[in-house]
N, C-alpha and C. Protein backbone atom coordinates (compact mmCIF):
# COMPACT_ATOMS: atom_id res chain seq x y z
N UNK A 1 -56.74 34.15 -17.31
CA UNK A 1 -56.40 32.91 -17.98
C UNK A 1 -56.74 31.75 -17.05
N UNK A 2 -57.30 30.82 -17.30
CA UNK A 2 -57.64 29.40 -16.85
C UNK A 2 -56.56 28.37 -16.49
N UNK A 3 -56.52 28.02 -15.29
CA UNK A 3 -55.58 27.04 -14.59
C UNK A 3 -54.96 26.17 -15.50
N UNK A 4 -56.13 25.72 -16.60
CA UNK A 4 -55.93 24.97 -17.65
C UNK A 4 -55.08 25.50 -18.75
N UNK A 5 -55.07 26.61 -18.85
CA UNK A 5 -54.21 27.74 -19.69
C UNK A 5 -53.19 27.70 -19.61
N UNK A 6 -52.56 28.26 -18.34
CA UNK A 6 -51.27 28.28 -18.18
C UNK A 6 -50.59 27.38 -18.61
N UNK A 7 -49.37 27.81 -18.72
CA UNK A 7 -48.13 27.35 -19.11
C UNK A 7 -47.44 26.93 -18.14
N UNK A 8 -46.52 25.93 -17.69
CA UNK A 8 -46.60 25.61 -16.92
C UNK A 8 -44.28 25.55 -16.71
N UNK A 9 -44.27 26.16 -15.78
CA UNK A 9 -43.45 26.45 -15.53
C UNK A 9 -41.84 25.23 -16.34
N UNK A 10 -41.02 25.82 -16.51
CA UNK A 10 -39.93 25.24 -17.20
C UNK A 10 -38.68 25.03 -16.03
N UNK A 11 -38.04 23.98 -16.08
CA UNK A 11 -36.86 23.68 -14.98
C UNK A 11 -35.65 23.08 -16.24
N UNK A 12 -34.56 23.34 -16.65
CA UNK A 12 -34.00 22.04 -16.68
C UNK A 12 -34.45 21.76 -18.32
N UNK A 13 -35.38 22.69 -18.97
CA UNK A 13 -34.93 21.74 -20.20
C UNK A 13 -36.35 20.99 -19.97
N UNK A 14 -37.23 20.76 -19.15
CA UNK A 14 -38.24 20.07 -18.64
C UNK A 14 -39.21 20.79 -18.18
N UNK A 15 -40.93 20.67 -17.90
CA UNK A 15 -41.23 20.97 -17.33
C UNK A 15 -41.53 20.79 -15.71
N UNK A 16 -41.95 22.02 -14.81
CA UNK A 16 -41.11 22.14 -13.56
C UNK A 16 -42.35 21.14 -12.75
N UNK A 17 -41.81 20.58 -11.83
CA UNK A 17 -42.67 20.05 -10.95
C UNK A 17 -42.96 21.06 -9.06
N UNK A 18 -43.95 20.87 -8.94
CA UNK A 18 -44.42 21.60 -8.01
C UNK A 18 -43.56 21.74 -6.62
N UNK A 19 -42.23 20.72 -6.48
CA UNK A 19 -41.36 20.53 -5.36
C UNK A 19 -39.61 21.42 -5.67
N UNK A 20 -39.98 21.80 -6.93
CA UNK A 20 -38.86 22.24 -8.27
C UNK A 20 -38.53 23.40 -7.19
N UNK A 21 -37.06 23.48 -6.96
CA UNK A 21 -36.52 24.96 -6.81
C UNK A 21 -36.96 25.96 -7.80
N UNK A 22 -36.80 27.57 -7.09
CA UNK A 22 -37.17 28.44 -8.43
C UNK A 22 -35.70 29.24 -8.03
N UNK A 23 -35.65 29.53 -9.06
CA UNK A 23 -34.22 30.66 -9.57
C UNK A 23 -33.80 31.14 -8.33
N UNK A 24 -34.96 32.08 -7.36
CA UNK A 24 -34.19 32.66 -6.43
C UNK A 24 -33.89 31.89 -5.52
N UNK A 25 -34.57 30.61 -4.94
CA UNK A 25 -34.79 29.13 -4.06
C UNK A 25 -32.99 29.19 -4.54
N UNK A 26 -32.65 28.69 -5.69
CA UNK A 26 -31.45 27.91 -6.10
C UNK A 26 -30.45 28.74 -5.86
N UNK A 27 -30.38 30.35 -5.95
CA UNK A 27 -29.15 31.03 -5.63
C UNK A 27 -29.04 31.25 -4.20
N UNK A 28 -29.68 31.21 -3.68
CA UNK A 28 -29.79 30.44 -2.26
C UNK A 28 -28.87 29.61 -1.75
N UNK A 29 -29.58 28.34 -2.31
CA UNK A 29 -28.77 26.66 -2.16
C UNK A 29 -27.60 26.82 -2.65
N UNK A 30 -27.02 27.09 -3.46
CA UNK A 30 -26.23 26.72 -4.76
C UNK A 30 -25.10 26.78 -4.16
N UNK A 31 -24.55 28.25 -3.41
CA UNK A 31 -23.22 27.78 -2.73
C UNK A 31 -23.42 26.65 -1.59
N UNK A 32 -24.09 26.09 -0.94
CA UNK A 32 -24.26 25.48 0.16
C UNK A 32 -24.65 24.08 -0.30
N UNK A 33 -24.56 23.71 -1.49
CA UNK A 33 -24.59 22.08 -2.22
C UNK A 33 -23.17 22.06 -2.43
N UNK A 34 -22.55 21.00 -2.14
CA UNK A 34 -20.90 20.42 -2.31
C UNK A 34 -20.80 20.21 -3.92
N UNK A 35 -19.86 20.70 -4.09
CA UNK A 35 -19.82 19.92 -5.59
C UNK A 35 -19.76 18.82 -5.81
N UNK A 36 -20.09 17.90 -6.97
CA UNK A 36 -20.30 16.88 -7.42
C UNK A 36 -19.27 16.12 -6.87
N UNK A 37 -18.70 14.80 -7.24
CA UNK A 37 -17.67 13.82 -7.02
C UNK A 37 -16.62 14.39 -7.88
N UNK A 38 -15.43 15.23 -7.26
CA UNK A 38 -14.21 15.30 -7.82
C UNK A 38 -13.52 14.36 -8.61
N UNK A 39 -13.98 12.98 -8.39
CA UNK A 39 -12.83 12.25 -9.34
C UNK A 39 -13.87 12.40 -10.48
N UNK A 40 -14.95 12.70 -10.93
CA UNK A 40 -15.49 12.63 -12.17
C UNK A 40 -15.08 13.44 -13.23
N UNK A 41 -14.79 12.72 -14.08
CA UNK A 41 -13.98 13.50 -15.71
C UNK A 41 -14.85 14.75 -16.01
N UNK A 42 -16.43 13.81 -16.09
CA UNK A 42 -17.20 14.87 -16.64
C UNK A 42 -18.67 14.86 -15.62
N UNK A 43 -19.16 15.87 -15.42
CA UNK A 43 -20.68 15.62 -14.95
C UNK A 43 -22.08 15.79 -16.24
N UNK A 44 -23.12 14.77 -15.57
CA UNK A 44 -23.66 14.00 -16.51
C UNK A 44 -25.16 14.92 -16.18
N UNK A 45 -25.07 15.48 -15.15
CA UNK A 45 -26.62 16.12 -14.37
C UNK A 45 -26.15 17.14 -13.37
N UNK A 46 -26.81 18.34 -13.57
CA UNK A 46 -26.68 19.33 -12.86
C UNK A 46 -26.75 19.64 -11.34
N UNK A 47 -26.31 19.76 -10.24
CA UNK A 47 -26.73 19.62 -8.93
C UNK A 47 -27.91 20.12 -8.28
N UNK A 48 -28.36 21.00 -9.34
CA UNK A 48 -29.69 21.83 -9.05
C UNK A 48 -31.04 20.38 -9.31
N UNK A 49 -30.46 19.69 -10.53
CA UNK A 49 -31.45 18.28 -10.84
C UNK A 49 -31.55 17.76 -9.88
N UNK A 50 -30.09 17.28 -8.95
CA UNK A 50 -29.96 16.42 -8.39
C UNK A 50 -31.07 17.35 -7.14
N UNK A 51 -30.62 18.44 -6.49
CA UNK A 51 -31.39 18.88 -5.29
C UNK A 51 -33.20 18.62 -5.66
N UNK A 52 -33.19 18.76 -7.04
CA UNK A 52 -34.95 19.30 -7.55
C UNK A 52 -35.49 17.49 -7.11
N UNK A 53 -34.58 15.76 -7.68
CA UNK A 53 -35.11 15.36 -7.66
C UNK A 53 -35.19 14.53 -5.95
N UNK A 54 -34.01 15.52 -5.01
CA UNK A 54 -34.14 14.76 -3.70
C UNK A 54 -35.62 15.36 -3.14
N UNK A 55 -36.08 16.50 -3.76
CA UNK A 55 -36.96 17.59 -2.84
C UNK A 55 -38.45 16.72 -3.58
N UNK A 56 -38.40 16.11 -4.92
CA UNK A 56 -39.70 15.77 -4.80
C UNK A 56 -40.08 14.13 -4.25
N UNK A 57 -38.58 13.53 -4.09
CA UNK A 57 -39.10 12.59 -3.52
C UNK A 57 -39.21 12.53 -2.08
N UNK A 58 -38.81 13.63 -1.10
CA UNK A 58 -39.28 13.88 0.21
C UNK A 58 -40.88 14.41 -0.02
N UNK A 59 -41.03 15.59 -0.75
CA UNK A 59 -42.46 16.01 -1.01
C UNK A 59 -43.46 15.59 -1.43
N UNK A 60 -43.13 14.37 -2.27
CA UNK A 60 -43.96 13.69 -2.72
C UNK A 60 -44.78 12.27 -1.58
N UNK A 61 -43.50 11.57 -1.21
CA UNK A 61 -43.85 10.35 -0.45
C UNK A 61 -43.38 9.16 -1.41
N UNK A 62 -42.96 9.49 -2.28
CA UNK A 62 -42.46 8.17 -3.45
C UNK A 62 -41.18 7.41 -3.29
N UNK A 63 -41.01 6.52 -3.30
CA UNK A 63 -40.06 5.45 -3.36
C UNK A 63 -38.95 6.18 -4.23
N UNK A 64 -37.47 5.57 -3.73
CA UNK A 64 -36.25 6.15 -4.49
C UNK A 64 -37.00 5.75 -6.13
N UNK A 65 -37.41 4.82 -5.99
CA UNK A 65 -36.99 3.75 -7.73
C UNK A 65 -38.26 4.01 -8.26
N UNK A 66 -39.23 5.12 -7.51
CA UNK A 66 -40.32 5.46 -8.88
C UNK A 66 -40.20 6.85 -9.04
N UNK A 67 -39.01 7.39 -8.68
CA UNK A 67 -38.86 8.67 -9.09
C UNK A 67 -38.58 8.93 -11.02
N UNK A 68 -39.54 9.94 -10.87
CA UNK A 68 -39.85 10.15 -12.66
C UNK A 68 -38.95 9.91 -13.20
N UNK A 69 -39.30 9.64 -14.49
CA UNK A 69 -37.16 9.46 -15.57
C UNK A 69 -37.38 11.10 -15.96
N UNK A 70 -37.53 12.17 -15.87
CA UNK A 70 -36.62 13.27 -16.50
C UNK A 70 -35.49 13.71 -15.28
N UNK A 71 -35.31 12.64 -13.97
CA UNK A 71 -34.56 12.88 -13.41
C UNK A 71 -33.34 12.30 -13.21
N UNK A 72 -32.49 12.59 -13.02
CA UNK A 72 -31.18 12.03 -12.65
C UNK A 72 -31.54 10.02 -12.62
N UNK A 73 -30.91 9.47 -12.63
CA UNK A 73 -31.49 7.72 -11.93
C UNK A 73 -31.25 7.79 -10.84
N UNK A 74 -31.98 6.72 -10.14
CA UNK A 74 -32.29 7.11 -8.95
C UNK A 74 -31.67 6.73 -8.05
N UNK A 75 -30.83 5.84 -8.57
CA UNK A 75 -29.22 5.30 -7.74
C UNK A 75 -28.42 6.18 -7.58
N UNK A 76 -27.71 7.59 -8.77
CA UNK A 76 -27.37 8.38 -8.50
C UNK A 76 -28.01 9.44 -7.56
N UNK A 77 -29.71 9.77 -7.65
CA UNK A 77 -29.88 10.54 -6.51
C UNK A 77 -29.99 10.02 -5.19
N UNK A 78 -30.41 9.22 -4.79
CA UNK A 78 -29.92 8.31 -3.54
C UNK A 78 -28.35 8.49 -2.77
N UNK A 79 -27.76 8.03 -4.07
CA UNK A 79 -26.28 8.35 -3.48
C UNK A 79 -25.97 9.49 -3.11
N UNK A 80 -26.22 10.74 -3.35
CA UNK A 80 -25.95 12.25 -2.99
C UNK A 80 -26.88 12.17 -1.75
N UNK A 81 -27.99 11.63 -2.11
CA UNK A 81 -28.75 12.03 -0.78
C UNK A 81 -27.65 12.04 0.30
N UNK A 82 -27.18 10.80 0.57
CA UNK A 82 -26.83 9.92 1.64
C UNK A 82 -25.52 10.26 1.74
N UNK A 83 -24.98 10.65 0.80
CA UNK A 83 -23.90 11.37 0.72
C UNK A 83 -23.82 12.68 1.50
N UNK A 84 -24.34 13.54 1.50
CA UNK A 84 -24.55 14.66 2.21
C UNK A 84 -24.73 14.43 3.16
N UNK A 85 -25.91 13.66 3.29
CA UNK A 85 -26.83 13.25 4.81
C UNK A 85 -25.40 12.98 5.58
N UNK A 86 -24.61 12.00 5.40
CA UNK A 86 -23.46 11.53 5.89
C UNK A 86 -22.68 12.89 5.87
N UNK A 87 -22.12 14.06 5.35
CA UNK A 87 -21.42 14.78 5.43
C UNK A 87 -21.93 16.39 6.29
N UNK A 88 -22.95 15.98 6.18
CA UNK A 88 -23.69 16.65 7.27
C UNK A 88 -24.34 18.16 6.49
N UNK A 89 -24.59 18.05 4.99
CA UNK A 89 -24.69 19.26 4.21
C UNK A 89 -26.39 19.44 4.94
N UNK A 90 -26.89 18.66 4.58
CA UNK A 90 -28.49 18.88 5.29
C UNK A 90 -28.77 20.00 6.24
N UNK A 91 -27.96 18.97 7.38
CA UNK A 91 -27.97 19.99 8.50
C UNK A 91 -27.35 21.47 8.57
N UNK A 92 -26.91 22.29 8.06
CA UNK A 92 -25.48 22.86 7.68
C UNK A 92 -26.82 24.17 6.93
N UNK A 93 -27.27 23.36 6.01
CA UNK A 93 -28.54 24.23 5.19
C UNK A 93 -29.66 24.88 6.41
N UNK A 94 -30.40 23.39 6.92
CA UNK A 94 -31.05 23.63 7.76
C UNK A 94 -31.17 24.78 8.84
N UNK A 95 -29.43 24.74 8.97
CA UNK A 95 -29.05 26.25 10.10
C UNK A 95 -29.03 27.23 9.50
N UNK A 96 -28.36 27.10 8.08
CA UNK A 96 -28.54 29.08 7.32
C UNK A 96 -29.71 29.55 7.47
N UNK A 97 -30.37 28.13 6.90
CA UNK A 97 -31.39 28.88 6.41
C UNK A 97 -32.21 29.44 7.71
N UNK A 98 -32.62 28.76 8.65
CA UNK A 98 -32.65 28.93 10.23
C UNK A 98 -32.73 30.26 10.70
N UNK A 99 -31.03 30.56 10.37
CA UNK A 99 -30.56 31.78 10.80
C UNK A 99 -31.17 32.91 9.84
N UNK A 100 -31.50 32.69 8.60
CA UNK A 100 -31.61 33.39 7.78
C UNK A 100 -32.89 34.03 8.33
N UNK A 101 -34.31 33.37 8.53
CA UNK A 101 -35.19 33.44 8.72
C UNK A 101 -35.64 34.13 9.83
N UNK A 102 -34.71 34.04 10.73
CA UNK A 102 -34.81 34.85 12.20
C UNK A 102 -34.50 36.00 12.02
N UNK A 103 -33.27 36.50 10.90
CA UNK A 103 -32.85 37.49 10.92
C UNK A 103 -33.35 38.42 10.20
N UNK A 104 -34.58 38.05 9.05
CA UNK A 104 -35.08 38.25 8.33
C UNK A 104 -36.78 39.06 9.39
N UNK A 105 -36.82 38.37 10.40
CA UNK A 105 -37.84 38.47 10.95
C UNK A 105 -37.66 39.36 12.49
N UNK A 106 -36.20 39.79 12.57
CA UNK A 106 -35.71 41.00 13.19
C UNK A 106 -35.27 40.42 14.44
N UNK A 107 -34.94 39.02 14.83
CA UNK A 107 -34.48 38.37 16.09
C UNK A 107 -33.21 37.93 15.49
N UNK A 108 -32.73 37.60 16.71
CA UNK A 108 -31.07 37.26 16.92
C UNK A 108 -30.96 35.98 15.80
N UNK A 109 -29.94 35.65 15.47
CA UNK A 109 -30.04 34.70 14.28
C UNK A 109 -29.60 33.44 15.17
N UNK A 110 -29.41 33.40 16.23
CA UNK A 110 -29.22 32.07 17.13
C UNK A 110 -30.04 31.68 18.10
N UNK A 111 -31.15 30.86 18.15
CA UNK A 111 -32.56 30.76 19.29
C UNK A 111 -31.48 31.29 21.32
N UNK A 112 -32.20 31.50 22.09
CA UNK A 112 -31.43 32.05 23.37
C UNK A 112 -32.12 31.32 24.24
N UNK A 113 -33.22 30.28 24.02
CA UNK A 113 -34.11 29.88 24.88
C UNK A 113 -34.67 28.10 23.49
N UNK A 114 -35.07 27.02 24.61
CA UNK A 114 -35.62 26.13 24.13
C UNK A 114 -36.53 25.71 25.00
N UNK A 115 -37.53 24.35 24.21
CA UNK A 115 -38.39 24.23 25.29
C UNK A 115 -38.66 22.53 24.67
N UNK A 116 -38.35 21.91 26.18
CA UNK A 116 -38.48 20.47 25.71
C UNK A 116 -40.16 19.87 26.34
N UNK A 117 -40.41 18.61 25.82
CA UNK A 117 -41.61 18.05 26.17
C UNK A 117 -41.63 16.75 26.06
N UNK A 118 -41.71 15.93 26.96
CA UNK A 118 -42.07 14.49 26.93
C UNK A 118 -43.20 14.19 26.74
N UNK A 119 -43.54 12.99 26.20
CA UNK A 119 -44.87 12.36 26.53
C UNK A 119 -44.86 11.01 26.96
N UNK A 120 -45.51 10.48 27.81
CA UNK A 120 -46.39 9.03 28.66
C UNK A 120 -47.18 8.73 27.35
N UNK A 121 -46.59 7.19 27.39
CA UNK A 121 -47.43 6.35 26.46
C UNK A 121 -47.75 5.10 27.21
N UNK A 122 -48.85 4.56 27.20
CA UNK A 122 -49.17 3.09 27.93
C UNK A 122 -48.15 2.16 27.29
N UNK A 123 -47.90 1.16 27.44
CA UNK A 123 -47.27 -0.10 26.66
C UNK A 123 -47.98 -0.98 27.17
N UNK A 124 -48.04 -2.33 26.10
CA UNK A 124 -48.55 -3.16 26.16
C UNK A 124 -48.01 -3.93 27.75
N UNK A 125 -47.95 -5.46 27.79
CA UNK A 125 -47.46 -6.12 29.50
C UNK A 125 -46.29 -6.69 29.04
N UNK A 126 -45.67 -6.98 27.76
CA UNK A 126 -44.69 -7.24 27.59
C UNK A 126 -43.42 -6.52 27.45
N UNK A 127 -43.91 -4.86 27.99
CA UNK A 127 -43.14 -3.89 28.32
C UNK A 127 -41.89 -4.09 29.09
N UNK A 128 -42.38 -4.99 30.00
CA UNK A 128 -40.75 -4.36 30.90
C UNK A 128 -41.41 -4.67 32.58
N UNK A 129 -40.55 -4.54 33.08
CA UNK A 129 -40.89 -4.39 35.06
C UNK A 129 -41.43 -3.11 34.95
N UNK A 130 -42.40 -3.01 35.58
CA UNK A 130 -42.66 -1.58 36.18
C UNK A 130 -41.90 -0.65 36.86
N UNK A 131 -41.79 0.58 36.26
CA UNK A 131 -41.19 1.83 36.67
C UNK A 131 -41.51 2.96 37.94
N UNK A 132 -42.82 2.47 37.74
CA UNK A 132 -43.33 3.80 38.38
C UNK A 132 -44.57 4.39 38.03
N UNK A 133 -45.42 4.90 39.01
CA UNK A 133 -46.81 5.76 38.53
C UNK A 133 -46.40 7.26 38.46
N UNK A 134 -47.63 7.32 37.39
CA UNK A 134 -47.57 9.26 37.37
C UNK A 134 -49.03 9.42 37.22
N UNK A 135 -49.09 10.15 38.92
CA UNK A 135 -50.24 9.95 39.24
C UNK A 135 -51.30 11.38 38.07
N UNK A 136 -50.41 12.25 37.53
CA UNK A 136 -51.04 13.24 37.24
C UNK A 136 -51.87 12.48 35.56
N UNK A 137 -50.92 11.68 35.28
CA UNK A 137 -51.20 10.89 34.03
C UNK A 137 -51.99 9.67 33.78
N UNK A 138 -52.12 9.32 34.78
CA UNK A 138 -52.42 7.88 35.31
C UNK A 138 -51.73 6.67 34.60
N UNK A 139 -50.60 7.04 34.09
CA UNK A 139 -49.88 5.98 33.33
C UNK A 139 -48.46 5.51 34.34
N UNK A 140 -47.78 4.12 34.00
CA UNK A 140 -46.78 3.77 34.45
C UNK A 140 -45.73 4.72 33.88
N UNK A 141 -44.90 5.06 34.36
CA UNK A 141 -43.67 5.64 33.37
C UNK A 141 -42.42 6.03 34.51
């Protein structure tokens, strides 16, 4: 069948966009997204929407306020963003999943070793007093 053929995947009542969680992606996430705002009577959009429309506007490169309308508005996804971001759910994911991946790949699920790296950049003369040479670099730093 032709690229043109296909059918093109379903999310939501919608069709799926290429940044879209898939079924097994979401049972994944799903315990590890906070639930919605407790004081709300009722919810209006699913949290899986809300994750599908934070993931395409990181994946994409698009502005909060041209995110497509079959999504949440974009004041509400903003607010969860930042909401989390602030509650630290991001990071929290970032480590399962982390751990998940190591353990998946037959190493300890906690790194035992890191490795840092600086870099020397010239600056312009309105930099500052001089620091110091590095002679291996030939830069001030």
């Amino acid at each position: 069948m032709k690229r043109s053929q296909q059918r093109m995947p379903m999310t939501l009542d919608r069709p799926a966009y290429p940044s879209d969680l898939s079924d097994e992606q979401w049972a994944i996430l799903e315990p590890l997204v906070p639930a919605l705002s407790p004081e709300a009577a009722y919810y209006v959009h699913e949290r899986r929407e809300i994750v599908n429309a934070i993931f395409y506007v990181l994946r994409s490169g698009c502005p909060w306020r041209m995110l497509p309308h079959e999504f949440p508005a974009w004041e509400t996804v903003y607010y969860y963003f930042r909401k989390w971001e602030h509650e630290g759910v991001w990071e929290r994911i970032l480590h399962i999943l982390r751990m998940r991946v190591r353990r998946k790949q037959g190493r300890e699920k906690e790194p035992s070793a890191a490795i840092i790296d600086s870099q020397s950049i010239k600056t312009s003369a309105v930099g500052g007093p001089k620091k110091g040479f590095d002679m291996g670099k030939k830069n001030l730093g």
